[in-house]
PDB file of N, CA and C in Angstrom:
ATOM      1  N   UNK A   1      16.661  -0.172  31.533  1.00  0.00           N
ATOM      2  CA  UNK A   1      15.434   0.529  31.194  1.00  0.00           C
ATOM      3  C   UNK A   1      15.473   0.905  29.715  1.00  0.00           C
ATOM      4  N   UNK A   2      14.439   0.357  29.060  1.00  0.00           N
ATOM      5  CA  UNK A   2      14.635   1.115  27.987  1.00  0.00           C
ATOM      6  C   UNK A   2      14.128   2.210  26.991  1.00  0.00           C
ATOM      7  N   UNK A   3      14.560   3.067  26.341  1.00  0.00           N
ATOM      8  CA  UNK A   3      14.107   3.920  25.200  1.00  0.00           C
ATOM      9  C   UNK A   3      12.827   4.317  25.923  1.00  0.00           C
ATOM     10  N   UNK A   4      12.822   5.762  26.040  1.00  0.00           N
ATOM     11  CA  UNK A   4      10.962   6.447  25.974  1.00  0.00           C
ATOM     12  C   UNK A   4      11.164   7.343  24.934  1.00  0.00           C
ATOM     13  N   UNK A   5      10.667   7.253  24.535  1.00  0.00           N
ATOM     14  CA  UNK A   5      10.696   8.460  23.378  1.00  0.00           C
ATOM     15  C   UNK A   5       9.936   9.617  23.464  1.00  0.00           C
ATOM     16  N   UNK A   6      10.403  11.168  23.039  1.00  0.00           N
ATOM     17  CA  UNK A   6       9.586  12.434  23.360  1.00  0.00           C
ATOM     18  C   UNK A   6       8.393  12.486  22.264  1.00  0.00           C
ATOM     19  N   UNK A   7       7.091  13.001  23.176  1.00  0.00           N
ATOM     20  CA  UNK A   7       5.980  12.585  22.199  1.00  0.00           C
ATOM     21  C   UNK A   7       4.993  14.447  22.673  1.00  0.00           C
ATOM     22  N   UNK A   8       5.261  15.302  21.887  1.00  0.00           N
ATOM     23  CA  UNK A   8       4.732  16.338  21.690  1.00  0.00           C
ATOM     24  C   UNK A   8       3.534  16.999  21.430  1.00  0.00           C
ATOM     25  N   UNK A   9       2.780  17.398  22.245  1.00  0.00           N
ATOM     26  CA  UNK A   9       1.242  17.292  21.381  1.00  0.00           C
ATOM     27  C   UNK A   9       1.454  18.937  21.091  1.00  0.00           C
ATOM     28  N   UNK A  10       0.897  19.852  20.029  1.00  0.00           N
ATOM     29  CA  UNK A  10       1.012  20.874  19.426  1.00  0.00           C
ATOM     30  C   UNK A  10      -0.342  21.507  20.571  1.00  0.00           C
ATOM     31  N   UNK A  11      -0.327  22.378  20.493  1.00  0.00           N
ATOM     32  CA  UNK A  11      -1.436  23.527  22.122  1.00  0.00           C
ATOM     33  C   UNK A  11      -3.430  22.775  20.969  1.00  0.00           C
ATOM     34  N   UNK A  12      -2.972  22.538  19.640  1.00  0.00           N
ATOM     35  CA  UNK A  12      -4.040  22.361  18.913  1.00  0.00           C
ATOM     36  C   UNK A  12      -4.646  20.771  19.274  1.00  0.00           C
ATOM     37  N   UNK A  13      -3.389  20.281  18.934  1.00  0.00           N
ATOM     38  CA  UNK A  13      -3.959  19.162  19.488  1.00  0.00           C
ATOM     39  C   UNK A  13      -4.274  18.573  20.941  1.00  0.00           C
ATOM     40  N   UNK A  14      -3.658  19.282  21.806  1.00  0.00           N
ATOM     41  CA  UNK A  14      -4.052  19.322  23.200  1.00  0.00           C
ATOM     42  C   UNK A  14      -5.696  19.734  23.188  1.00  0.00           C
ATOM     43  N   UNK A  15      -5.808  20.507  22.836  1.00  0.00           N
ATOM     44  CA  UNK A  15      -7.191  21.344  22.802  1.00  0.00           C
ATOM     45  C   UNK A  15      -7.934  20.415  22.591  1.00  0.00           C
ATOM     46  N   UNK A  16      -8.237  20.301  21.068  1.00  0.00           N
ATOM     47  CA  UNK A  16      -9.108  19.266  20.641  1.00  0.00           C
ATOM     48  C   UNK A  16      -8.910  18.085  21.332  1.00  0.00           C
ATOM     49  N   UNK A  17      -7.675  17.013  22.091  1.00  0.00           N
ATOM     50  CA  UNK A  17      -7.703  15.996  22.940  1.00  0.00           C
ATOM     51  C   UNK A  17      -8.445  15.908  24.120  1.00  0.00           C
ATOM     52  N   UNK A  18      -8.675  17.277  24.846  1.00  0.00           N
ATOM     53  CA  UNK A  18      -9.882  17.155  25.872  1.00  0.00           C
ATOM     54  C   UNK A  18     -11.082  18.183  25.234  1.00  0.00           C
ATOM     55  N   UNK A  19     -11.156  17.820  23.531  1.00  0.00           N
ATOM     56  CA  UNK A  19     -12.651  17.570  24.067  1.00  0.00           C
ATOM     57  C   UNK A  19     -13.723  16.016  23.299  1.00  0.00           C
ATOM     58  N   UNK A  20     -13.174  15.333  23.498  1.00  0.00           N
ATOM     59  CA  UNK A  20     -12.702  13.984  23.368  1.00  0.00           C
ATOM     60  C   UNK A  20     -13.899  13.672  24.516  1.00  0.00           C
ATOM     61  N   UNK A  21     -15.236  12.447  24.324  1.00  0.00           N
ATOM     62  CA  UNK A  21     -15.136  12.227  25.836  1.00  0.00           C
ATOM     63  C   UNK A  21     -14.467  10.814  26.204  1.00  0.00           C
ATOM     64  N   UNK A  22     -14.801  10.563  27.498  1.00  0.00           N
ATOM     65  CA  UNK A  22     -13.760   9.934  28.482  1.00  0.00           C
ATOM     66  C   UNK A  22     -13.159   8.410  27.671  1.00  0.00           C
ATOM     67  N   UNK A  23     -14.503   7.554  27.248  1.00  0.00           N
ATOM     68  CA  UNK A  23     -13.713   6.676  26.075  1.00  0.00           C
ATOM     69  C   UNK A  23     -12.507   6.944  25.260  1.00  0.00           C
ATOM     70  N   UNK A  24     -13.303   7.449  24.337  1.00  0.00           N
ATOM     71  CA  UNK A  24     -12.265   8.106  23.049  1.00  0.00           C
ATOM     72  C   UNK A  24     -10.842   8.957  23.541  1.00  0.00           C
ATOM     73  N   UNK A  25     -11.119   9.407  24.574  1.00  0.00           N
ATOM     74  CA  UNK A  25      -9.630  10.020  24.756  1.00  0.00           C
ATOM     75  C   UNK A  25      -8.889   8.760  25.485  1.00  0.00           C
ATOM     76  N   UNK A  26      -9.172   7.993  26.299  1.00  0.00           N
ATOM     77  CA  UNK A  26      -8.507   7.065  26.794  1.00  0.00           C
ATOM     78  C   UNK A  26      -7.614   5.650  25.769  1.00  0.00           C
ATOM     79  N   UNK A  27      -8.759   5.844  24.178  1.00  0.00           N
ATOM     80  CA  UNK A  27      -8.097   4.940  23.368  1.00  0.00           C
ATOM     81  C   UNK A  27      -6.805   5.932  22.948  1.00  0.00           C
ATOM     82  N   UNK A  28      -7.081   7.139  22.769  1.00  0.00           N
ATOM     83  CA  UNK A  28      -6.483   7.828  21.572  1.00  0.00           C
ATOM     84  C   UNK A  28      -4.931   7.758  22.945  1.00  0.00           C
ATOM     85  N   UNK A  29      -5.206   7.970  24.192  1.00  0.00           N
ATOM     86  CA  UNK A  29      -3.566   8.140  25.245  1.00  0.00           C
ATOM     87  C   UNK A  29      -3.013   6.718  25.041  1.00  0.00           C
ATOM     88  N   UNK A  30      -3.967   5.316  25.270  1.00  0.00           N
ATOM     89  CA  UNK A  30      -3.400   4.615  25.084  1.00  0.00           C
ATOM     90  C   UNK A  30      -2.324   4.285  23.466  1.00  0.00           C
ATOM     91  N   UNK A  31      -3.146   4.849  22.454  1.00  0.00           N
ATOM     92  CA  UNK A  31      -1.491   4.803  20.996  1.00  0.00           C
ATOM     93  C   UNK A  31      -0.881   5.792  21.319  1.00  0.00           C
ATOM     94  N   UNK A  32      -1.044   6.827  22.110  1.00  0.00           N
ATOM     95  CA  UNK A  32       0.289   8.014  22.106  1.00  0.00           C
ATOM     96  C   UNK A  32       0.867   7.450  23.489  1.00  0.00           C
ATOM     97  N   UNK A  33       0.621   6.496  24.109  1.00  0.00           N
ATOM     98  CA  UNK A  33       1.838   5.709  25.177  1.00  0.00           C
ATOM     99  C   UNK A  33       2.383   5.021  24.238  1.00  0.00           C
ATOM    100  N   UNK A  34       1.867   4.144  23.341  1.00  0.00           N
ATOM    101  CA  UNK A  34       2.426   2.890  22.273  1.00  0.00           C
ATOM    102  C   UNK A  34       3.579   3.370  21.682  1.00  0.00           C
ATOM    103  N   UNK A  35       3.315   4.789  21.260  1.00  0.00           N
ATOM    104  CA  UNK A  35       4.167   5.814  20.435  1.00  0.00           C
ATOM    105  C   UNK A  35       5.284   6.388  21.552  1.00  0.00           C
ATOM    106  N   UNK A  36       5.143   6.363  22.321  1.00  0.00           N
ATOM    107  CA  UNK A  36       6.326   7.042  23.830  1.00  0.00           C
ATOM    108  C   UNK A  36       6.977   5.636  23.554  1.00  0.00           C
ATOM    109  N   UNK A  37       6.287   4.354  23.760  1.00  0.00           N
ATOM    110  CA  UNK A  37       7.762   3.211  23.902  1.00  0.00           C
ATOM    111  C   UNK A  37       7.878   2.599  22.842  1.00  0.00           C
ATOM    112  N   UNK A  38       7.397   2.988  21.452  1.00  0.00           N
ATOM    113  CA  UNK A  38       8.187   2.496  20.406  1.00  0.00           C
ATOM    114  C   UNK A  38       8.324   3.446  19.380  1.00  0.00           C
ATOM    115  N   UNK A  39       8.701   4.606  19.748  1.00  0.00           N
ATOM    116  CA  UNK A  39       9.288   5.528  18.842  1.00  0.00           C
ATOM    117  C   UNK A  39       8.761   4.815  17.147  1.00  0.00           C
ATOM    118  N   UNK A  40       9.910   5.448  16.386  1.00  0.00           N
ATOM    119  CA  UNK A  40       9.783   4.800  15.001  1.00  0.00           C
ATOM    120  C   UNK A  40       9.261   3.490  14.365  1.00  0.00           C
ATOM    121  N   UNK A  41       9.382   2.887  15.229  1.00  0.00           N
ATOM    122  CA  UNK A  41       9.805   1.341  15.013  1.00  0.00           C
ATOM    123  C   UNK A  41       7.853   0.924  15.175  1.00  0.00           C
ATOM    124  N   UNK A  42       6.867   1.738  15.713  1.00  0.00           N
ATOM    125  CA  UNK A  42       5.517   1.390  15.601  1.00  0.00           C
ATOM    126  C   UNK A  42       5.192   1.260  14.246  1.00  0.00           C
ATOM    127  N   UNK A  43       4.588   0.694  13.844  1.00  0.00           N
ATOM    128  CA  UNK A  43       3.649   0.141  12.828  1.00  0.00           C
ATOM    129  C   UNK A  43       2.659   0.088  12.831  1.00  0.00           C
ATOM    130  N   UNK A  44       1.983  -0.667  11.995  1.00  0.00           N
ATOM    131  CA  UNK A  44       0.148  -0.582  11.523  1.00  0.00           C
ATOM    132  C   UNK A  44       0.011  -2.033  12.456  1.00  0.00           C
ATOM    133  N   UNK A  45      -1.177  -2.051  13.256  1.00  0.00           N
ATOM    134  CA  UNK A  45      -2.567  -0.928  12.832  1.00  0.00           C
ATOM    135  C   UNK A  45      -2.485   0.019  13.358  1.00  0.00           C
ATOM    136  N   UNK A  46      -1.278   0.296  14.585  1.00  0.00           N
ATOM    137  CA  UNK A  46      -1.163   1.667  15.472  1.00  0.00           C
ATOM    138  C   UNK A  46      -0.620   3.173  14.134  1.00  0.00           C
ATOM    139  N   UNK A  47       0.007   2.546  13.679  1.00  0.00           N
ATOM    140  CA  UNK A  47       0.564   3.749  12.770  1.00  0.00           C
ATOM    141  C   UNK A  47       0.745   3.616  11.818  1.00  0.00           C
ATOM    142  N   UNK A  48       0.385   4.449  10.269  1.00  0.00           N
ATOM    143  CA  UNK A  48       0.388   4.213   9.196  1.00  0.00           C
ATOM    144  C   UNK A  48       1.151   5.555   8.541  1.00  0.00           C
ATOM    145  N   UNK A  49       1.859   5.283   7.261  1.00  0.00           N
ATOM    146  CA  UNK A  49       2.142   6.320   6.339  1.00  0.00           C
ATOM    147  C   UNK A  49       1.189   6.815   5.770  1.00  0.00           C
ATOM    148  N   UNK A  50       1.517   8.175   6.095  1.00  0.00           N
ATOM    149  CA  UNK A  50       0.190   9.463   5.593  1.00  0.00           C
ATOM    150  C   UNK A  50       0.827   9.655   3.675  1.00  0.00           C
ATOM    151  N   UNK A  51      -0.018   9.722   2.522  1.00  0.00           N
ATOM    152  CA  UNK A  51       0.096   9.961   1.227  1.00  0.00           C
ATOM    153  C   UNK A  51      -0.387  11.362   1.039  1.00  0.00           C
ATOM    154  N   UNK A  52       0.514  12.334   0.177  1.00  0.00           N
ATOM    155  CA  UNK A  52      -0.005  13.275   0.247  1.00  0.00           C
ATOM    156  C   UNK A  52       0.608  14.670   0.784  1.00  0.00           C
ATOM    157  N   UNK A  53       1.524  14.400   1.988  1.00  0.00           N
ATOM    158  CA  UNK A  53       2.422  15.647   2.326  1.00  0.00           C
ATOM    159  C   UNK A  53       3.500  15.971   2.081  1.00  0.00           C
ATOM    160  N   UNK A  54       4.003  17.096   2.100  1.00  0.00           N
ATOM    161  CA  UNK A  54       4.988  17.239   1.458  1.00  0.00           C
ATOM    162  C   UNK A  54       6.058  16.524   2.463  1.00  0.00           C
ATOM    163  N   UNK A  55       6.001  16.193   3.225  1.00  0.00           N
ATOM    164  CA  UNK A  55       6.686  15.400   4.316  1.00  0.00           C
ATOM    165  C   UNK A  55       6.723  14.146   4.123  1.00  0.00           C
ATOM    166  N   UNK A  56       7.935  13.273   3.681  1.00  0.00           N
ATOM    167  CA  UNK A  56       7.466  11.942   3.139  1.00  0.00           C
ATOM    168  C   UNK A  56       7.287  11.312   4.191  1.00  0.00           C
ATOM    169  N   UNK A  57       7.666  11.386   5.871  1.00  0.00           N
ATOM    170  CA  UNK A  57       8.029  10.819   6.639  1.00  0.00           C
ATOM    171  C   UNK A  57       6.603  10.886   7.675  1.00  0.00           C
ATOM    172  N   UNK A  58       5.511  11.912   7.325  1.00  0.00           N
ATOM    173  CA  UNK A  58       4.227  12.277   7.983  1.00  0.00           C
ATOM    174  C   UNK A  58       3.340  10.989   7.879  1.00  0.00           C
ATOM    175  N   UNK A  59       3.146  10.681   8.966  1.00  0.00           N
ATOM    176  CA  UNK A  59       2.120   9.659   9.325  1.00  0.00           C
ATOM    177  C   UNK A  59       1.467   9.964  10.211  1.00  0.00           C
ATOM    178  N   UNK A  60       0.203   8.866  10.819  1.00  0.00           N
ATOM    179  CA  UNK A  60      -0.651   8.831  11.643  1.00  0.00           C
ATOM    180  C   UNK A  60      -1.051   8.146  12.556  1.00  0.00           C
ATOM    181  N   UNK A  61      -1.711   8.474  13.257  1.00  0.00           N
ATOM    182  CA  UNK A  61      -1.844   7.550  14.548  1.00  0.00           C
ATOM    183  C   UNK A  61      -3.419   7.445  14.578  1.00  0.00           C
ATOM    184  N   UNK A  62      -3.036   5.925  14.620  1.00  0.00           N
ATOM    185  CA  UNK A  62      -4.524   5.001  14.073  1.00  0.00           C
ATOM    186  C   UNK A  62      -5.201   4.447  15.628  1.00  0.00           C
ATOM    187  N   UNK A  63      -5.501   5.087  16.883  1.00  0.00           N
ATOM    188  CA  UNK A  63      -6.054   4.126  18.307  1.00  0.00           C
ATOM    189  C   UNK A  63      -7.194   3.393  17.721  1.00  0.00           C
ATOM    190  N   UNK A  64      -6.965   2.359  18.126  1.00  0.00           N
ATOM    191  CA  UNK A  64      -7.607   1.071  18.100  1.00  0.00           C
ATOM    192  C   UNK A  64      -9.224   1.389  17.876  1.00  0.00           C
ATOM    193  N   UNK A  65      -9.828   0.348  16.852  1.00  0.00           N
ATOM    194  CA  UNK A  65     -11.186   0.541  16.632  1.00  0.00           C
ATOM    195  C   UNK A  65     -11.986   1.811  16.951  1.00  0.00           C
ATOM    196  N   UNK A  66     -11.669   2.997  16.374  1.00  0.00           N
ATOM    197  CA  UNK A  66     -11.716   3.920  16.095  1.00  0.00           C
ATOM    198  C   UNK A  66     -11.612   4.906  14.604  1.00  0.00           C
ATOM    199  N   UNK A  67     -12.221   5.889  14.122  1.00  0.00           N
ATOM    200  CA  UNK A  67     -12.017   6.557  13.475  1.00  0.00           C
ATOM    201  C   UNK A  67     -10.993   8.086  13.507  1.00  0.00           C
ATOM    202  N   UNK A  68     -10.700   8.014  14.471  1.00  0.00           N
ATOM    203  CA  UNK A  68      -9.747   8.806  14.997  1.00  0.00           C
ATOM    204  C   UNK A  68      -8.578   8.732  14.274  1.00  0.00           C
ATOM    205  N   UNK A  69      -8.199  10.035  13.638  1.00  0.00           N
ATOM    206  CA  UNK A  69      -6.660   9.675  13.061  1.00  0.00           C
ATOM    207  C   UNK A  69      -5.901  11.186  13.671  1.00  0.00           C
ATOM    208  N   UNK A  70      -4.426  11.252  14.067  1.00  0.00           N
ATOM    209  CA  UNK A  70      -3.274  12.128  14.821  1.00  0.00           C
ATOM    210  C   UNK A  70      -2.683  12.101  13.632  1.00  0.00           C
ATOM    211  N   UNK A  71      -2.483  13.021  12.599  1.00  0.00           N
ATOM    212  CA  UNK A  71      -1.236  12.745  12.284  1.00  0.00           C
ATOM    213  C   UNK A  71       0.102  13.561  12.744  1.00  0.00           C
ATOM    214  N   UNK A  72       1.020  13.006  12.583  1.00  0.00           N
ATOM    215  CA  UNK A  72       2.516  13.240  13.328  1.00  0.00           C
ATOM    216  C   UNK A  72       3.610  12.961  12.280  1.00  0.00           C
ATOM    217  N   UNK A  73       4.712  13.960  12.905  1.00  0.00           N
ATOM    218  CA  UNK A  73       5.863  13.479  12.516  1.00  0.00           C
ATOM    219  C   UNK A  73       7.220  13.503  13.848  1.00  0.00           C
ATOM    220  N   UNK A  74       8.075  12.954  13.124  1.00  0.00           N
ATOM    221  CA  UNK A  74       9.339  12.786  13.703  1.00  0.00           C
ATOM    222  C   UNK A  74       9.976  13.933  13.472  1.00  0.00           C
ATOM    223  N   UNK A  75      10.543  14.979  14.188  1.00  0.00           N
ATOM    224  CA  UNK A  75      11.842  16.006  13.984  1.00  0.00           C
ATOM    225  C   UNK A  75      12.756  15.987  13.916  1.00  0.00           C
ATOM    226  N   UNK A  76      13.399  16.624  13.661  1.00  0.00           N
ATOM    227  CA  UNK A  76      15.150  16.378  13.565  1.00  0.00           C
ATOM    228  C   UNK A  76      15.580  15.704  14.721  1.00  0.00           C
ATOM    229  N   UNK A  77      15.393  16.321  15.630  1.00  0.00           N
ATOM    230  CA  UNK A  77      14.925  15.728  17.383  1.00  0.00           C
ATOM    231  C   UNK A  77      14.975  14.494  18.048  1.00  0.00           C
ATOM    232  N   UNK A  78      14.279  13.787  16.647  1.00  0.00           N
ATOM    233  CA  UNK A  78      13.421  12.690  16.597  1.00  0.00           C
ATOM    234  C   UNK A  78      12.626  12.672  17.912  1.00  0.00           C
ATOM    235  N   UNK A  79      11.845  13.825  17.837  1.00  0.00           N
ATOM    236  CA  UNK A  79      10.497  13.898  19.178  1.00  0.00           C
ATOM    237  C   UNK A  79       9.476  13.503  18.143  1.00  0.00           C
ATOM    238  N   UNK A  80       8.185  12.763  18.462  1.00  0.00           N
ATOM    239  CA  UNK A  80       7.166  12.693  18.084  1.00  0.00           C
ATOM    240  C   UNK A  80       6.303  14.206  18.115  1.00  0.00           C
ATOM    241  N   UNK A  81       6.325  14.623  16.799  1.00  0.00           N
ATOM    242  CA  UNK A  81       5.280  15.838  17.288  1.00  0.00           C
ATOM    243  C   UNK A  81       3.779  15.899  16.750  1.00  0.00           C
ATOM    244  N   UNK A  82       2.707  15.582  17.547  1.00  0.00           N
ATOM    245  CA  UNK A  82       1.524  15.687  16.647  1.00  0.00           C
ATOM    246  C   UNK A  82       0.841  16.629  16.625  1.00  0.00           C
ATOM    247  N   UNK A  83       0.233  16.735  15.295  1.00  0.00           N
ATOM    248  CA  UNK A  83       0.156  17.901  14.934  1.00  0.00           C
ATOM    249  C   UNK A  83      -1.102  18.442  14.262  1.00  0.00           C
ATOM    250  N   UNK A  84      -1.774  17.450  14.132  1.00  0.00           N
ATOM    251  CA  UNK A  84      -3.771  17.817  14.026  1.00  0.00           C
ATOM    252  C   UNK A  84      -3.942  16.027  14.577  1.00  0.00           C
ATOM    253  N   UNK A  85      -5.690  16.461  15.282  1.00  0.00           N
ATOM    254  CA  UNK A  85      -6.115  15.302  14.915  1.00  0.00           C
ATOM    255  C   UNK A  85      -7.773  15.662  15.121  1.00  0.00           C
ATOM    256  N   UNK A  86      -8.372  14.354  14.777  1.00  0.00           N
ATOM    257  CA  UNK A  86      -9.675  14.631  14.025  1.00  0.00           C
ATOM    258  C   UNK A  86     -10.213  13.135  13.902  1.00  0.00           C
ATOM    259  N   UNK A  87     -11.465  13.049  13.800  1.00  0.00           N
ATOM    260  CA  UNK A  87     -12.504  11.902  13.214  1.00  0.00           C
ATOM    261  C   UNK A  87     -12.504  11.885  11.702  1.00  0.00           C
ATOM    262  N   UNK A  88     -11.930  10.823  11.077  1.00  0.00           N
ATOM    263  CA  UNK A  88     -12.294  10.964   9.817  1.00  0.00           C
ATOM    264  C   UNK A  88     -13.509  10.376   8.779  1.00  0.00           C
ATOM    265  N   UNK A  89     -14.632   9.588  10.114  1.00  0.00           N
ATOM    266  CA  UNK A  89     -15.290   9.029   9.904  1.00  0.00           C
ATOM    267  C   UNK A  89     -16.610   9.780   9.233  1.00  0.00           C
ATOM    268  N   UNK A  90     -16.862   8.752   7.981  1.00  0.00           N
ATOM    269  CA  UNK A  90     -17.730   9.242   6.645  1.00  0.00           C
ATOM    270  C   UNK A  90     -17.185  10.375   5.784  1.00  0.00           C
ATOM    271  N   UNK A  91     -15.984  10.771   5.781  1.00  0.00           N
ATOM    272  CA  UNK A  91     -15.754  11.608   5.017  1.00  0.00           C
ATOM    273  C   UNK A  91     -13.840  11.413   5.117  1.00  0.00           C
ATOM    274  N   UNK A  92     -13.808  10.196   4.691  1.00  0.00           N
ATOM    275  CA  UNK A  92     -12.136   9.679   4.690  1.00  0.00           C
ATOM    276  C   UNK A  92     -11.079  10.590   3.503  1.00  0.00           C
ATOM    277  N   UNK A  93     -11.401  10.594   2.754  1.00  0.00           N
ATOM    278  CA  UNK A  93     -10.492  11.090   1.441  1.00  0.00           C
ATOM    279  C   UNK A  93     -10.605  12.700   1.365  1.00  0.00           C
ATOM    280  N   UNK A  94     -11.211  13.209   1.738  1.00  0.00           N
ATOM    281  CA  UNK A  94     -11.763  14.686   2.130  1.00  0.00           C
ATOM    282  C   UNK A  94     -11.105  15.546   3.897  1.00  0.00           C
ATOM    283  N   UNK A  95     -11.075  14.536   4.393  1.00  0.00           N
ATOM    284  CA  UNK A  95     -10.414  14.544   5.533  1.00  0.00           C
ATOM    285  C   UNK A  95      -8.814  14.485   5.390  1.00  0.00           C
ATOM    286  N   UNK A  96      -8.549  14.039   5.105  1.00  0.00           N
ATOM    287  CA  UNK A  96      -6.820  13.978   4.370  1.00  0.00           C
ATOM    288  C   UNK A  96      -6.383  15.175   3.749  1.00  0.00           C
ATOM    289  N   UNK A  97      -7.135  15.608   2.840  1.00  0.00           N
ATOM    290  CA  UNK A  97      -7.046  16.143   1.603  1.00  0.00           C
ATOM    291  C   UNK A  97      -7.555  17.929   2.645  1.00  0.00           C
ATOM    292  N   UNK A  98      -8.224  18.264   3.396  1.00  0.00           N
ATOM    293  CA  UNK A  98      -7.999  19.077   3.980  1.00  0.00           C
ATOM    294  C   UNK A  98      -7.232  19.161   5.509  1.00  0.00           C
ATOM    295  N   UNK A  99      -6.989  18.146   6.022  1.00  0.00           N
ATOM    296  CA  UNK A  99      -6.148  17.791   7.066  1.00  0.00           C
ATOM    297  C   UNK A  99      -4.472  17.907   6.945  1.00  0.00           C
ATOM    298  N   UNK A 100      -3.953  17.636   6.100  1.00  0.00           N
ATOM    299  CA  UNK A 100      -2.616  17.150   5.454  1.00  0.00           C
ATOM    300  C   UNK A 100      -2.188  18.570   5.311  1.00  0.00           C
ATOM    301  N   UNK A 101      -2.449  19.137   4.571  1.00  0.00           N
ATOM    302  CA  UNK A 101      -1.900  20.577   4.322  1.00  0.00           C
ATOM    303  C   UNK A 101      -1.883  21.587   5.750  1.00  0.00           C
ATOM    304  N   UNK A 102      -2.784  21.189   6.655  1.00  0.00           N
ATOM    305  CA  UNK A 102      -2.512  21.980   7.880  1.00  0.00           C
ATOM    306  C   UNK A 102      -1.765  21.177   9.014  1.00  0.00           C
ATOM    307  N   UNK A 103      -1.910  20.153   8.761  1.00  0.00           N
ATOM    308  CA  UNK A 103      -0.200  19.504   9.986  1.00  0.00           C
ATOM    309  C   UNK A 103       0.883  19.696   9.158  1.00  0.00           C
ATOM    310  N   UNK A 104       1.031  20.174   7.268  1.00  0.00           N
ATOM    311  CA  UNK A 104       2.581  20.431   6.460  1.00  0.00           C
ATOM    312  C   UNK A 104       3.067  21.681   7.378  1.00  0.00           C
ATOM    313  N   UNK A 105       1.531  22.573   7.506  1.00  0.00           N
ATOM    314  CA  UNK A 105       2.008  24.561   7.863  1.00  0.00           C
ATOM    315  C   UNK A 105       2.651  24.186   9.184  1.00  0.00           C
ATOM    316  N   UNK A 106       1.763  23.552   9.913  1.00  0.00           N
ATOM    317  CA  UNK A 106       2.193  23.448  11.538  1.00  0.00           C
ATOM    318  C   UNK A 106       3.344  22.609  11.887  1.00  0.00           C
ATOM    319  N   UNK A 107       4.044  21.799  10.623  1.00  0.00           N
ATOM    320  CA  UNK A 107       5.267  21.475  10.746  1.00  0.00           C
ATOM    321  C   UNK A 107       6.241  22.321  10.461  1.00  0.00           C
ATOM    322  N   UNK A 108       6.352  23.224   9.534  1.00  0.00           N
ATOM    323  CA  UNK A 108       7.028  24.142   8.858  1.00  0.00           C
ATOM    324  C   UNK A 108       6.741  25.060  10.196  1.00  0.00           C
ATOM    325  N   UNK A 109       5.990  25.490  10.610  1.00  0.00           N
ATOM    326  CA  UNK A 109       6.233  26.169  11.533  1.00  0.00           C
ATOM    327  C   UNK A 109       7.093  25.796  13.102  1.00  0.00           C
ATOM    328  N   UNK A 110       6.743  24.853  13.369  1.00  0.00           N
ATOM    329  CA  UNK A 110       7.359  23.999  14.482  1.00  0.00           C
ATOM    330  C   UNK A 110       9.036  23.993  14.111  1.00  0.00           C
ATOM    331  N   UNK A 111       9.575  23.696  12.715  1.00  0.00           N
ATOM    332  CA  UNK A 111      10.710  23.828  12.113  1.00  0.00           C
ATOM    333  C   UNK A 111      11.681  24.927  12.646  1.00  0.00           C
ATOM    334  N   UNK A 112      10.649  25.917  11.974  1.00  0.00           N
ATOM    335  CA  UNK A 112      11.346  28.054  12.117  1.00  0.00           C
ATOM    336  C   UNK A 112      11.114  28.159  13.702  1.00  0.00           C
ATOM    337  N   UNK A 113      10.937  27.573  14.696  1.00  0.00           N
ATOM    338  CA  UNK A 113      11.209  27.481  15.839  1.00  0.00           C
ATOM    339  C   UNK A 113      12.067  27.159  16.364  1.00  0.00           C
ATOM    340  N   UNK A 114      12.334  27.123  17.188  1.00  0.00           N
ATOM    341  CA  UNK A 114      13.790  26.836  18.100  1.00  0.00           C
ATOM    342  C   UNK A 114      13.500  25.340  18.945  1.00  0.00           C
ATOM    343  N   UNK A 115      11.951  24.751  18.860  1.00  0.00           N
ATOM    344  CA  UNK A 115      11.785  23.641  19.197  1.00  0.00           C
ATOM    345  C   UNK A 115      12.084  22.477  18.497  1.00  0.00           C
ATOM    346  N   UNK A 116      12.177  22.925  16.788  1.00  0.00           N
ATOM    347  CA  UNK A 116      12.906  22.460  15.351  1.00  0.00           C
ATOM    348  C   UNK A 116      14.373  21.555  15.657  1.00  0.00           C
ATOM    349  N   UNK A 117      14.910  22.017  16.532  1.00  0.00           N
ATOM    350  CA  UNK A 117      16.343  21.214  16.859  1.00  0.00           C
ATOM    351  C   UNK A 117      17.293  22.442  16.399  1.00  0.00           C
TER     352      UNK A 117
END
């Protein structure tokens, strides 16, 4: 059997995931299964490097033909933890640029936790 990997959704991103309707949440479970059986090793178009955080290692999760972006990181843990997500559609570079700085806090916070490793 191999490798599943731990894939974390933050209480925020749970939230916002059901309220998703039934389409869109079904693409967005199907890349966070993609992300359970290929840990690190996923790539684009499912997952891309995020520019911009102080986290060099912060990326995102791209579900298929969608505007939907998760971004996430890996923990010491190496659990998948994601940690906002959002439509970035018509307003791409603005979306980053206020998105990015609040999955850095909610990593730093996840860190000073005891869920941190």
């Amino acid at each position: 059997m191999s490798k599943r990997w731990d894939v974390i959704l933050l209480d925020e991103v749970e939230q916002w995931f059901f309220t998703l309707d039934r389409d869109t949440m079904a693409t967005v479970a199907g890349a966070i299964d993609l992300l359970e059986l290929e840990g690190p090793t996923l790539g684009r178009p499912v997952v891309d490097k995020v520019n911009g955080s102080r986290f060099h290692n912060m990326k995102e999760l791209r579900p298929a033909g969608t505007s939907i972006r998760v971004l996430f990181i890996f923990d010491p843990a190496r659990q998948a933890i994601l940690l906002l997500g959002g439509d970035k559609a018509g307003d791409s570079k603005r979306w980053y640029d206020r998105n990015i700085p609040i999955a850095d806090a909610r990593f730093e916070s996840w860190l000073a936790t005891e869920h941190g490793g």
